[in-house]
C-alpha atoms as a PDB file:
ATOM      1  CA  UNK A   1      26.565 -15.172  71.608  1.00  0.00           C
ATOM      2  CA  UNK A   2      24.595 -13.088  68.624  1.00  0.00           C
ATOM      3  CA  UNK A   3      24.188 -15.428  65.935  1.00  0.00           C
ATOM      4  CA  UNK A   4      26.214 -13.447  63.337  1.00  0.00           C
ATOM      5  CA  UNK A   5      28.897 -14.166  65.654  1.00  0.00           C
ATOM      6  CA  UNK A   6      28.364 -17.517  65.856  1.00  0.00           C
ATOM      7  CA  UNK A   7      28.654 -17.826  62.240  1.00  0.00           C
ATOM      8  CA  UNK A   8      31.854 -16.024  61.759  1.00  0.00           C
ATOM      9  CA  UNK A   9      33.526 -18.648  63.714  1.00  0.00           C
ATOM     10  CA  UNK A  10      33.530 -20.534  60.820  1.00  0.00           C
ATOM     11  CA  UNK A  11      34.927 -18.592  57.559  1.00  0.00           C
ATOM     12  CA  UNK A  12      32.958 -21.201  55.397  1.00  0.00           C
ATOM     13  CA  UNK A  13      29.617 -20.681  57.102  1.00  0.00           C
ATOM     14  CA  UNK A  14      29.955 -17.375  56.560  1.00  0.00           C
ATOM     15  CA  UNK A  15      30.813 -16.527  52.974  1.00  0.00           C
ATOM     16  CA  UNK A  16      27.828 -19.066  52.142  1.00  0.00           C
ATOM     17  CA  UNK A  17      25.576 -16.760  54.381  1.00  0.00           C
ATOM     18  CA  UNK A  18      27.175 -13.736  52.450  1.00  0.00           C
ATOM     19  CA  UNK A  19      26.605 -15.015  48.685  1.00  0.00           C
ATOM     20  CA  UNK A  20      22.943 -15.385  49.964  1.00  0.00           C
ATOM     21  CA  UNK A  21      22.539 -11.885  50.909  1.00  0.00           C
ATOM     22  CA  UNK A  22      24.138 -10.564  48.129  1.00  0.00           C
ATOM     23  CA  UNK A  23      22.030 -12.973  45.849  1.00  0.00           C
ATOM     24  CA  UNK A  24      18.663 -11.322  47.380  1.00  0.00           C
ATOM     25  CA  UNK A  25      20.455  -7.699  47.261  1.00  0.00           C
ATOM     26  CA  UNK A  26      20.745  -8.088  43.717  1.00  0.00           C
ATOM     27  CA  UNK A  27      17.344 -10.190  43.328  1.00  0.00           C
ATOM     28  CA  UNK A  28      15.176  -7.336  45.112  1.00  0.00           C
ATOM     29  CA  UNK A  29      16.638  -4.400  42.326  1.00  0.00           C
ATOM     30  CA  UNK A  30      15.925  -6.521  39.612  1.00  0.00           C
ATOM     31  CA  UNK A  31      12.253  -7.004  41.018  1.00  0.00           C
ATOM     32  CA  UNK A  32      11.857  -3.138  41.249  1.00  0.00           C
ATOM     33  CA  UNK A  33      12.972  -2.043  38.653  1.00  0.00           C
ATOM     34  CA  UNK A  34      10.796  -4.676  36.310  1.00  0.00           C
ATOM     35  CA  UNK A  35       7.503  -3.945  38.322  1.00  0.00           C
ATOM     36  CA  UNK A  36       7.940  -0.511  38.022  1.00  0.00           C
ATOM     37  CA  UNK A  37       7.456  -1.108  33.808  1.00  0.00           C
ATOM     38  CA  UNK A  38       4.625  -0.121  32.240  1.00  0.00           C
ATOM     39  CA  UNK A  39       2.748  -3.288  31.468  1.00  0.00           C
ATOM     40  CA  UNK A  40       0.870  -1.878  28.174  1.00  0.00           C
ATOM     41  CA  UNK A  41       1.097   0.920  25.677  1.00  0.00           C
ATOM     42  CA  UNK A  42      -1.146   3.965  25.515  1.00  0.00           C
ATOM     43  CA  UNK A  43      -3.085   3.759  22.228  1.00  0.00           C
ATOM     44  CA  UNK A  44      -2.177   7.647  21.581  1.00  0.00           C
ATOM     45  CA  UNK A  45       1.604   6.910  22.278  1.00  0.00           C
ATOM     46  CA  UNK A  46       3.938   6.091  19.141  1.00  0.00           C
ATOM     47  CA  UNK A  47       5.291   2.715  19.510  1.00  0.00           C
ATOM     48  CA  UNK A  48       8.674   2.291  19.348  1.00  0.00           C
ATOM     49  CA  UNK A  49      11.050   1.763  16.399  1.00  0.00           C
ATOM     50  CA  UNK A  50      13.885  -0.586  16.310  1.00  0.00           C
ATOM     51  CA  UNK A  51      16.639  -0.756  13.512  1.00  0.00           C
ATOM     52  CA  UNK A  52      17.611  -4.428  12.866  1.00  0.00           C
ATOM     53  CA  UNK A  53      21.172  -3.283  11.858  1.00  0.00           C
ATOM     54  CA  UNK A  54      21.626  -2.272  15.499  1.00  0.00           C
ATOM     55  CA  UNK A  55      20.991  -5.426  17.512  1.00  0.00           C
ATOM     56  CA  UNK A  56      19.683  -4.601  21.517  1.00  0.00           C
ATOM     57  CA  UNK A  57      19.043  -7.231  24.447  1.00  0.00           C
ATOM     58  CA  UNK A  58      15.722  -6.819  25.906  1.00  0.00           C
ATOM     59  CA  UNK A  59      15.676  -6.939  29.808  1.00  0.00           C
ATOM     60  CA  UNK A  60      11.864  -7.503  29.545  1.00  0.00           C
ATOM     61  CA  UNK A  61      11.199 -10.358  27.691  1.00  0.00           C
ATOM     62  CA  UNK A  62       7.575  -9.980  27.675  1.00  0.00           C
ATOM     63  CA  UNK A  63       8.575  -7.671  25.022  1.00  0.00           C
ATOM     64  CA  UNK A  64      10.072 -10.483  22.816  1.00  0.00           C
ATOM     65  CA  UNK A  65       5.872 -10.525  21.926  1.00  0.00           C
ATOM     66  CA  UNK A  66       5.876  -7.423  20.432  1.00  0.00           C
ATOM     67  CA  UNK A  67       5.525  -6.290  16.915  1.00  0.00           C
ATOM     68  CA  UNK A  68       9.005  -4.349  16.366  1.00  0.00           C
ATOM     69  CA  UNK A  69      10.678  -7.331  17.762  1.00  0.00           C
ATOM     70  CA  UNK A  70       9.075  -9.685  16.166  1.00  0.00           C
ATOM     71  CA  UNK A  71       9.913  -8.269  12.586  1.00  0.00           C
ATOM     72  CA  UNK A  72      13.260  -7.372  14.312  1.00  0.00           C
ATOM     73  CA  UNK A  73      14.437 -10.660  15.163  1.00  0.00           C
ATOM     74  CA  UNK A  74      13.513 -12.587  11.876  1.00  0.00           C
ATOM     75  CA  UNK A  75      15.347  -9.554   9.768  1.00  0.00           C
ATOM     76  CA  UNK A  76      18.475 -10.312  12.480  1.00  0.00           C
ATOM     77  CA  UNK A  77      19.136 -13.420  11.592  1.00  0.00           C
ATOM     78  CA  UNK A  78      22.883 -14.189   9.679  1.00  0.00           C
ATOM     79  CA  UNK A  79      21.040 -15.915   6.330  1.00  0.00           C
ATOM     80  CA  UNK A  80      19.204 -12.168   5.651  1.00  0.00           C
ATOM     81  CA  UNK A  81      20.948  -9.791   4.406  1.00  0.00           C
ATOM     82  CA  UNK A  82      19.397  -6.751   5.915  1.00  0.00           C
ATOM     83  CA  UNK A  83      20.192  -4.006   2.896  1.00  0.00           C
ATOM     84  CA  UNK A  84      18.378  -6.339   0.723  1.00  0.00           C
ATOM     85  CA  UNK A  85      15.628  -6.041   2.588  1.00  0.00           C
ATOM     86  CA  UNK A  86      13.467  -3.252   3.302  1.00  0.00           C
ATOM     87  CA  UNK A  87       9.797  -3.139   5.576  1.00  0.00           C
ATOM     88  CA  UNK A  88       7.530  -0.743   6.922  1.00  0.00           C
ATOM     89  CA  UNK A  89       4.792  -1.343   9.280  1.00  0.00           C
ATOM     90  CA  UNK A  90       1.741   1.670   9.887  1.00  0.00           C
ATOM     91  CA  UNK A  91      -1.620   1.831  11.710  1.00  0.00           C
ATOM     92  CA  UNK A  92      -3.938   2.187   8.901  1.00  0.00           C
ATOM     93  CA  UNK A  93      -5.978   5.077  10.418  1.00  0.00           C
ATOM     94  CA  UNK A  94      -3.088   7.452  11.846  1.00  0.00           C
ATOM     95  CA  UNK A  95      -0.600   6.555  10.433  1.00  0.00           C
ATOM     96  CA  UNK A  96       2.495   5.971  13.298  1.00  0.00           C
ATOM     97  CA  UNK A  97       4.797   3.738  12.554  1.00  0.00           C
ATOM     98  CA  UNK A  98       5.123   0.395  13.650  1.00  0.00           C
ATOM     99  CA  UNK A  99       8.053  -0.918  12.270  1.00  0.00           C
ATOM    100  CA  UNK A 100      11.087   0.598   9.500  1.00  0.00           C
ATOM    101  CA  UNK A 101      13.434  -0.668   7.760  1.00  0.00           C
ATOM    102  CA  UNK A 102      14.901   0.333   4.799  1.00  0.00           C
ATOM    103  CA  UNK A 103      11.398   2.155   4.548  1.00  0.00           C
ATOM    104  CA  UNK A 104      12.891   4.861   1.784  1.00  0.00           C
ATOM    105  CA  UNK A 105      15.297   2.814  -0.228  1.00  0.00           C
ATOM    106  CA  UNK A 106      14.455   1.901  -3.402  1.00  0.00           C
ATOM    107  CA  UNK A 107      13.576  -2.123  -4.495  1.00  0.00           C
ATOM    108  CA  UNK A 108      12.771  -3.799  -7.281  1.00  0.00           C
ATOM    109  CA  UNK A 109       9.003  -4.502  -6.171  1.00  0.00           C
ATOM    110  CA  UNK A 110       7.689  -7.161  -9.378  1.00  0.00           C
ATOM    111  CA  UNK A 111       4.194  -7.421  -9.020  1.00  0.00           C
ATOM    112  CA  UNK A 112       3.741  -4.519  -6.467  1.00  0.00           C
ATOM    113  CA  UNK A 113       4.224  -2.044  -9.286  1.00  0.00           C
ATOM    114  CA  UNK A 114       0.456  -3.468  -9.994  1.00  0.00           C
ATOM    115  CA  UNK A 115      -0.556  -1.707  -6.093  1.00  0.00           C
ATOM    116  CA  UNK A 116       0.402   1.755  -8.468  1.00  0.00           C
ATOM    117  CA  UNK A 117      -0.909   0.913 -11.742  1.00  0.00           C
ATOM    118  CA  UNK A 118      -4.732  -0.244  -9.859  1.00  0.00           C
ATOM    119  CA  UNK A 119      -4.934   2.599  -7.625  1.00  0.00           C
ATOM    120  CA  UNK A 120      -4.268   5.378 -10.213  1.00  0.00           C
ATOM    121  CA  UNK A 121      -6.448   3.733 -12.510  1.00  0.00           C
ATOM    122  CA  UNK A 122      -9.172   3.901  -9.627  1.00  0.00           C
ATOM    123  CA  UNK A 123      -8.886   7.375  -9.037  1.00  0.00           C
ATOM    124  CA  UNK A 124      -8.278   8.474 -12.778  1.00  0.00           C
ATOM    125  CA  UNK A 125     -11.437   7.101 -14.116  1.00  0.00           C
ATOM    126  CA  UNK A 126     -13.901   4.855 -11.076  1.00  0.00           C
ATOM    127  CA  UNK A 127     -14.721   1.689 -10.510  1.00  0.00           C
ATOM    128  CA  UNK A 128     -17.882   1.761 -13.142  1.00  0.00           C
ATOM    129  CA  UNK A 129     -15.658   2.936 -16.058  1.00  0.00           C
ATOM    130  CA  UNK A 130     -16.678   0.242 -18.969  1.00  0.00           C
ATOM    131  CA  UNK A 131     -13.453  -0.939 -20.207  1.00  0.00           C
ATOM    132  CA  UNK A 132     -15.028  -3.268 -23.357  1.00  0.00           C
ATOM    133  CA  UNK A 133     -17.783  -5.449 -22.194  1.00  0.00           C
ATOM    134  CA  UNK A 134     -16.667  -5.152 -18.000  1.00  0.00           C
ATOM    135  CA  UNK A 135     -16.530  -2.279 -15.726  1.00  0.00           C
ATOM    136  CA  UNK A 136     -12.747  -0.789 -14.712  1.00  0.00           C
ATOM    137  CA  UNK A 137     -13.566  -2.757 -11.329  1.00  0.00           C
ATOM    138  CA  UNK A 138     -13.473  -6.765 -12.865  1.00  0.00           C
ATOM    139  CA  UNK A 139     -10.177  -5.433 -14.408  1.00  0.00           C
ATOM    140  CA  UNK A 140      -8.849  -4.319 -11.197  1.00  0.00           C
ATOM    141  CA  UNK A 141      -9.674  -7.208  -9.713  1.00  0.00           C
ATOM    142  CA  UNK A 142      -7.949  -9.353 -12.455  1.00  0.00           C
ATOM    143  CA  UNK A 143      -4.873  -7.895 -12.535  1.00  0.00           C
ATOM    144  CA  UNK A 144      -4.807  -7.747  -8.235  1.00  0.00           C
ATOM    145  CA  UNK A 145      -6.226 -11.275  -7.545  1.00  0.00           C
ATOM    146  CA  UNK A 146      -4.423 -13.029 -10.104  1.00  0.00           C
ATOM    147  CA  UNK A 147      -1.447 -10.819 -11.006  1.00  0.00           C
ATOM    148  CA  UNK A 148      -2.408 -10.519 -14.774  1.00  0.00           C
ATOM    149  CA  UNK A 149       0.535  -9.028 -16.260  1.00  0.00           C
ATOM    150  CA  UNK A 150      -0.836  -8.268 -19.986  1.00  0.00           C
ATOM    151  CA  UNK A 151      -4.159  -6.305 -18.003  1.00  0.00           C
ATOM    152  CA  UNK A 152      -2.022  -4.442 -15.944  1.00  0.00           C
ATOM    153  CA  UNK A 153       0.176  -3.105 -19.363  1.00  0.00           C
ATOM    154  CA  UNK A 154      -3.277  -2.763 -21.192  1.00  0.00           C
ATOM    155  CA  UNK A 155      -4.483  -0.701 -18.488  1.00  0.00           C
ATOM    156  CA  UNK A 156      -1.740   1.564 -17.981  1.00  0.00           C
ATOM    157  CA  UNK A 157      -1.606   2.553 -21.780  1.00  0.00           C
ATOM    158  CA  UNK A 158      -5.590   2.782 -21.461  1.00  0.00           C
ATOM    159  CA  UNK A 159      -5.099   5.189 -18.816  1.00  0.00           C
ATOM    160  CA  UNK A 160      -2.341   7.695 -20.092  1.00  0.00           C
ATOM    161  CA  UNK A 161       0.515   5.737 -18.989  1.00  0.00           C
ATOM    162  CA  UNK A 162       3.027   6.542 -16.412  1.00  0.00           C
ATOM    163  CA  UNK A 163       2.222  10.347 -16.071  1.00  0.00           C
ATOM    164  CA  UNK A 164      -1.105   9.714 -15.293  1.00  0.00           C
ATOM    165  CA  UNK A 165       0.295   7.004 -12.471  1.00  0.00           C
ATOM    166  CA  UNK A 166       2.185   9.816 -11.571  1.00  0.00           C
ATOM    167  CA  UNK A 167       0.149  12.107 -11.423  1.00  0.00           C
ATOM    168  CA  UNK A 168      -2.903  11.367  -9.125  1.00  0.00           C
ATOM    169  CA  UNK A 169      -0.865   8.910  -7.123  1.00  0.00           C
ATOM    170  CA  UNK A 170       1.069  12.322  -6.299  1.00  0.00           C
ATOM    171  CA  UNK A 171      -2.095  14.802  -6.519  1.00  0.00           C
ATOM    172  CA  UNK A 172      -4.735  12.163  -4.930  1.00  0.00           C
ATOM    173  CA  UNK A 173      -2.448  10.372  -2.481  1.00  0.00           C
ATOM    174  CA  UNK A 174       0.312  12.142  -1.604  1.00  0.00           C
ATOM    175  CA  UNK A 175       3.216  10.140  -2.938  1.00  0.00           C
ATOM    176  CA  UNK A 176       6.607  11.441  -3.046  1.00  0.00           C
ATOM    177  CA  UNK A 177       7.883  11.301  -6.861  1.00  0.00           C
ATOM    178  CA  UNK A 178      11.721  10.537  -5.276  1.00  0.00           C
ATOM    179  CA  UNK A 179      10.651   6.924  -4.231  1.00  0.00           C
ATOM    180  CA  UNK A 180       9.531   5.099  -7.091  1.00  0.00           C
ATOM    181  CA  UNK A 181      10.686   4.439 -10.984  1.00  0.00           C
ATOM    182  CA  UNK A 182       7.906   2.609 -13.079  1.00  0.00           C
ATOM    183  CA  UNK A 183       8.789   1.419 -16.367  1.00  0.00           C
ATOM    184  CA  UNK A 184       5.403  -0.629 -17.050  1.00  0.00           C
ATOM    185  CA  UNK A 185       1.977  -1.436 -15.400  1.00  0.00           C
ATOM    186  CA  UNK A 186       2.727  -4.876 -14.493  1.00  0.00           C
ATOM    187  CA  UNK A 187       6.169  -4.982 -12.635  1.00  0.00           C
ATOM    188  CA  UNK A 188       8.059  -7.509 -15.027  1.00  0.00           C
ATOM    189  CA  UNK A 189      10.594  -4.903 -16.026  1.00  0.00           C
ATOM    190  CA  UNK A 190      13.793  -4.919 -12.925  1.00  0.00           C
ATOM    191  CA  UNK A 191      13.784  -1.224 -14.482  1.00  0.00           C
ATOM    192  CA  UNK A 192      10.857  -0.493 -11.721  1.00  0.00           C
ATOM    193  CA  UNK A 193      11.757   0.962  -8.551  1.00  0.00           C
ATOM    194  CA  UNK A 194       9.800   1.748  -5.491  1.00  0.00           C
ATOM    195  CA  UNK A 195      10.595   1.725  -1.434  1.00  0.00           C
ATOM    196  CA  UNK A 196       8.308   0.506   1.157  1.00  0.00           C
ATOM    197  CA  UNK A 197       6.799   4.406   1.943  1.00  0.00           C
ATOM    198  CA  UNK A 198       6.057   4.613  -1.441  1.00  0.00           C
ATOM    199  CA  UNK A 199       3.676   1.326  -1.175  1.00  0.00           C
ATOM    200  CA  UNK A 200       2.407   1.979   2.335  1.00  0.00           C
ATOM    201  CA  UNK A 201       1.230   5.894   1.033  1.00  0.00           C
ATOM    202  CA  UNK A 202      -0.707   4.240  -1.237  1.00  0.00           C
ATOM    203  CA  UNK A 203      -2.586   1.813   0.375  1.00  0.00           C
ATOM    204  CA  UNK A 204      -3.194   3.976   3.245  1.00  0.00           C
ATOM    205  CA  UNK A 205      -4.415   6.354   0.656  1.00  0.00           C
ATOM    206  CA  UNK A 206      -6.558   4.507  -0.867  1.00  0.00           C
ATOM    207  CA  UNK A 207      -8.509   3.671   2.436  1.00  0.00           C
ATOM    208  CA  UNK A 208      -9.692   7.227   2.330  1.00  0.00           C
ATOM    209  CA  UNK A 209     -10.846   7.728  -1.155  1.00  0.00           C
ATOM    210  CA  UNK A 210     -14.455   6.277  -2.422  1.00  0.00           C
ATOM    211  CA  UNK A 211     -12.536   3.429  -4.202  1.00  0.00           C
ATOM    212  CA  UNK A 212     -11.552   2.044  -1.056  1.00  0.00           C
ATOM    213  CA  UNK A 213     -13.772  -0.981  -0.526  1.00  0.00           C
ATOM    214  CA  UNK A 214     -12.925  -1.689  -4.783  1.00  0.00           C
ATOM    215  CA  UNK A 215      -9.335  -1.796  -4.311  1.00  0.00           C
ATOM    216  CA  UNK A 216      -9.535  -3.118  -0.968  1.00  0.00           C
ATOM    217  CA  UNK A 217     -11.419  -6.393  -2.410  1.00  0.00           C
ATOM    218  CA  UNK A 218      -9.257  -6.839  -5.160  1.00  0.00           C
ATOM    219  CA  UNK A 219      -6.149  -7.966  -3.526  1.00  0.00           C
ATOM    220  CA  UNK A 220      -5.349 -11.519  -2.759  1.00  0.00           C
ATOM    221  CA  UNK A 221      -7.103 -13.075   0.641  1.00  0.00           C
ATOM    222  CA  UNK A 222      -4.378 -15.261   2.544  1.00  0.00           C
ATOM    223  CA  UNK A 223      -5.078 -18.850   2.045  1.00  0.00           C
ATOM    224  CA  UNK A 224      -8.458 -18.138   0.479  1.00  0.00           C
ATOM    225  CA  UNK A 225      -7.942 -16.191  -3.002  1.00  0.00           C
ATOM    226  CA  UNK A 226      -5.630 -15.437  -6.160  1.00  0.00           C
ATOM    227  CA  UNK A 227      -1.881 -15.515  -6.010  1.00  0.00           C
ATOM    228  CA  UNK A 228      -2.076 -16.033  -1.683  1.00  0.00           C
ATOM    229  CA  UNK A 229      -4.607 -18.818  -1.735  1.00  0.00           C
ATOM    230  CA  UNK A 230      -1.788 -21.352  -0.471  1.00  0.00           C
ATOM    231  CA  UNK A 231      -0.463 -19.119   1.530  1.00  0.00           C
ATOM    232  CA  UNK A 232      -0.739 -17.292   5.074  1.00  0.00           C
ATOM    233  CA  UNK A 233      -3.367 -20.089   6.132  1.00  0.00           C
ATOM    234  CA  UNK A 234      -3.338 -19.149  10.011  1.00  0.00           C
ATOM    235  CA  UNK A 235      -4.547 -15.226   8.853  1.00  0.00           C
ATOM    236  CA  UNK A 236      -7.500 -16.412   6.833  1.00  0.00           C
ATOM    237  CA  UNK A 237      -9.834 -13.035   6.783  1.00  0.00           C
ATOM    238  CA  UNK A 238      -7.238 -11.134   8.512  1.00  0.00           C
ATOM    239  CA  UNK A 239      -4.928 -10.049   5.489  1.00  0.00           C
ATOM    240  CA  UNK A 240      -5.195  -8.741   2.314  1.00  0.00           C
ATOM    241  CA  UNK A 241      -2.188  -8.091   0.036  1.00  0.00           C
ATOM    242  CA  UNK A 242      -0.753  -7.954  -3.250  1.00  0.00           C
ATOM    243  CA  UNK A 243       1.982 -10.421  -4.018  1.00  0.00           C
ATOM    244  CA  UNK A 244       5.308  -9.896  -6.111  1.00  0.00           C
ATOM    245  CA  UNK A 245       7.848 -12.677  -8.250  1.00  0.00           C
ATOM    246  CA  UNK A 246      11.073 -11.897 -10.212  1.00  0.00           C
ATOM    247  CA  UNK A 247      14.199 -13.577 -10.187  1.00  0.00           C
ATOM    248  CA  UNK A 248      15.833 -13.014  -6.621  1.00  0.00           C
ATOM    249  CA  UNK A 249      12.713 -10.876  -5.845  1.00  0.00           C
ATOM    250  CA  UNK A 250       9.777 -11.479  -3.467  1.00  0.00           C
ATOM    251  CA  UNK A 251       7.160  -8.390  -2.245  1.00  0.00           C
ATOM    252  CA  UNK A 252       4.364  -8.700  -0.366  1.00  0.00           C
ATOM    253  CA  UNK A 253       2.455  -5.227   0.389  1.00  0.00           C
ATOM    254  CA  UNK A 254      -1.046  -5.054   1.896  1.00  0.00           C
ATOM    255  CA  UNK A 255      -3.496  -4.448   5.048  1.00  0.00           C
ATOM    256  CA  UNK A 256      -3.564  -6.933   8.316  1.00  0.00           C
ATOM    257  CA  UNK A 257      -6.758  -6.735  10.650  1.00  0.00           C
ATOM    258  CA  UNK A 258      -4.630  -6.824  13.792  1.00  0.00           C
ATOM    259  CA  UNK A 259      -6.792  -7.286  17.317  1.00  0.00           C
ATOM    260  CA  UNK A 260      -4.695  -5.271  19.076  1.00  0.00           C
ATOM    261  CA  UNK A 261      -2.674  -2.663  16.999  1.00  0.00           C
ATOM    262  CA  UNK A 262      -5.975  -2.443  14.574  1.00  0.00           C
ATOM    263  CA  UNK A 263      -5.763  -2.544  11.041  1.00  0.00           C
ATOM    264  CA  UNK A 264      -2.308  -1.924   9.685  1.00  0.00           C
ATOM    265  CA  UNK A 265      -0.724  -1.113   6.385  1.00  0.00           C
ATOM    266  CA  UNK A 266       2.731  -2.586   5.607  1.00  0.00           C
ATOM    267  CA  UNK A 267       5.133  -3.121   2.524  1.00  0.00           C
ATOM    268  CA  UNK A 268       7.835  -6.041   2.806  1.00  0.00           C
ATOM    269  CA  UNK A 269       9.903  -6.290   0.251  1.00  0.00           C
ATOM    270  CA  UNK A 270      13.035  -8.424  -0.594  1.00  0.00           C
ATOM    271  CA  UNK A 271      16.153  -7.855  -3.183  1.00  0.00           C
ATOM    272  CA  UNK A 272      18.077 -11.097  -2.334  1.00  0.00           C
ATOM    273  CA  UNK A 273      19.039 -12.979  -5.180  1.00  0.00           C
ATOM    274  CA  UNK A 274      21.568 -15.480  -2.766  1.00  0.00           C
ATOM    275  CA  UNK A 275      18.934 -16.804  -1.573  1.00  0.00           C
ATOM    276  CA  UNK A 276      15.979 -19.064  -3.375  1.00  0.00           C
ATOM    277  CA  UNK A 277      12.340 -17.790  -4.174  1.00  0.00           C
ATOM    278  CA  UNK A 278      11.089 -19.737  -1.381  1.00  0.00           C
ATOM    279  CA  UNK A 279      13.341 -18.923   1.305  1.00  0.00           C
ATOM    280  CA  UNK A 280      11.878 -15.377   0.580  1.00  0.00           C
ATOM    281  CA  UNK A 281       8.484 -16.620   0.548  1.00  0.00           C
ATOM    282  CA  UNK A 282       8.891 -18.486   3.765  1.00  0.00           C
ATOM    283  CA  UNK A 283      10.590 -15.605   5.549  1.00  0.00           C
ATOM    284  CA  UNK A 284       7.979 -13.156   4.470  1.00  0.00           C
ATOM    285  CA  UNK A 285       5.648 -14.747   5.767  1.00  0.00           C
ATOM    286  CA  UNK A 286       6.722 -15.277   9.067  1.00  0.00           C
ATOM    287  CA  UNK A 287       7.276 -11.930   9.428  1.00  0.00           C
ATOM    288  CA  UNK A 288       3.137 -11.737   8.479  1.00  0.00           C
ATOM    289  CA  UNK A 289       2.285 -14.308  10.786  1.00  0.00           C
ATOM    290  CA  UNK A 290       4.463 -12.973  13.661  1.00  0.00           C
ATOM    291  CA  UNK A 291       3.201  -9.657  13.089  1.00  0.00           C
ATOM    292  CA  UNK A 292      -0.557 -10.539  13.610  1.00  0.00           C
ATOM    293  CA  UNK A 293       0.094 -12.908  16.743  1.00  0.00           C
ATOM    294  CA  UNK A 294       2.215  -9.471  18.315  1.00  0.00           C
ATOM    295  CA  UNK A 295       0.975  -8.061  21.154  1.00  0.00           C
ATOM    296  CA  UNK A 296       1.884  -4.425  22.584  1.00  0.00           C
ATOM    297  CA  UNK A 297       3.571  -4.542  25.890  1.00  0.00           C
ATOM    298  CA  UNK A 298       5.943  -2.374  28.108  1.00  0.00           C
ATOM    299  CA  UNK A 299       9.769  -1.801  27.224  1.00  0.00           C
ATOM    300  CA  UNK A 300      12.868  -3.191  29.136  1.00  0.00           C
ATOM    301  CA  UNK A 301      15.955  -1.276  29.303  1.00  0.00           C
ATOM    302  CA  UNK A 302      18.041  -1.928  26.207  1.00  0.00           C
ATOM    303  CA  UNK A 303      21.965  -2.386  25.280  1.00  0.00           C
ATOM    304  CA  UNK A 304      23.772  -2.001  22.275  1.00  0.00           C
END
């Protein structure tokens, strides 16, 4: 007697034999499906976006390692609210995008307003300007490294004020006037207003001007420098960012040497006044830290 027969002489036998075939049936698509994946991203192709408000399931989850899911599963979480939040992650050099969120609404960005105040003063009058008894470059540094609110006022009035920020951030850099407000040089007013593009322009225009490696220097090292000395430890010479602290308002805007990705430019920055200072802090930062242990990888089919 065939064997098949054999089994169907006993209706037990063979629905067990059945749920085993259909297990491997459904086993073997799986399998196919996932090997045929790419495994890595072409450097020339523009990594994918994903919008926290719209949570997917990832099939792949080698891809839980990369960096828009990284960033997209710390802004997912119930405890932040994701229009108070707003981030955008670039390659340095060309530019793609990385990461958005909330990339063109406007924040209160404290300290950040300093990123706008330095790098217009920069371009307006060099790094070797003698402003009193040091050059424009120790000022820079000041008001950058330690967030010096009264140098970063002095140094907007020295400079022509808000017009002058204005204009060469607009002529030199190629900011669009629509996404920031600044009301002084420091960022203490709640009057100033700027979204994440407006930050990320600037930083990735400074890289291309002759005041890079000035303005570059002057921001805060993680866990070695200024106002991120205590913080970021793990990414010790691979970040390099300007800080930001008001009342229900953390920003943290800057460059991270990434091994894989290269160097990137981002702007995170936080409206939440439910939630305390260091909350923020601590979520900010994991979404630095994540960031820099990313890795590119292939993309699973996704649900909504």
């Amino acid at each position: 007697m065939h064997k098949l027969s054999q089994v169907s002489a006993h209706p037990a036998r063979l629905r067990a034999v059945l749920a085993v075939l259909a297990a491997l049936t459904i086993g073997s698509l799986f399998t196919s499906e996932a090997t045929a994946l790419p495994t890595t991203i072409p450097a020339s192709q523009e990594i994918q976006t994903l919008d926290p408000s719209q949570p997917r399931a990832w099939s792949n989850s080698s891809c839980a390692t990369s960096l828009p899911q990284t960033v997209h599963s710390i802004l997912n979480r119930s405890y932040v609210a994701q229009r108070g939040w707003g981030v955008l992650v670039t390659s340095l050099d060309q530019g793609t995008v990385l990461y958005s969120h909330n990339a063109d609404r406007h924040f209160i960005p404290a300290s950040n307003t300093k990123i706008l105040t330095t790098a217009a003063a920069l371009q307006s009058l060099g790094p070797s300007f003698p402003m009193g008894s040091k050059p424009l470059s120790e000022w820079v540094n000041t008001i950058n490294t330690y967030s010096n609110n009264r140098s970063a006022d002095f140094l907007l009035r020295k400079i022509g004020g808000q017009q002058t920020v204005r204009n060469r951030l607009l002529g030199d850099l190629g900011v669009d006037p629509s996404q920031y407000r600044q009301k002084d040089g420091s960022g203490l007013s709640r009057y100033n207003l700027a979204s994440p593009a407006t930050l990320v322009t600037t930083l990735r225009g400074m890289s291309r001007t002759p005041n890079w490696s000035t303005f570059y220097h002057s921001l805060p090292s993680a866990g070695e420098s200024g106002t991120l000395r205590n913080r970021l430890k793990p990414l010790r010479g691979q970040v390099r960012a300007k800080t930001g602290t008001l009342r229900g308002v953390r920003a943290l805007s800057g460059y991270l040497q990434h091994p894989d990705y290269g160097p990137l430019a981002f702007s995170i920055l936080a409206n939440q006044s439910s939630r305390s200072g260091s909350v923020l802090v601590r979520t900010i930062d994991e979404i630095v830290v994540n960031m820099a242990r990313s890795r590119p990888c292939g993309y699973g089919s996704t649900s909504l």
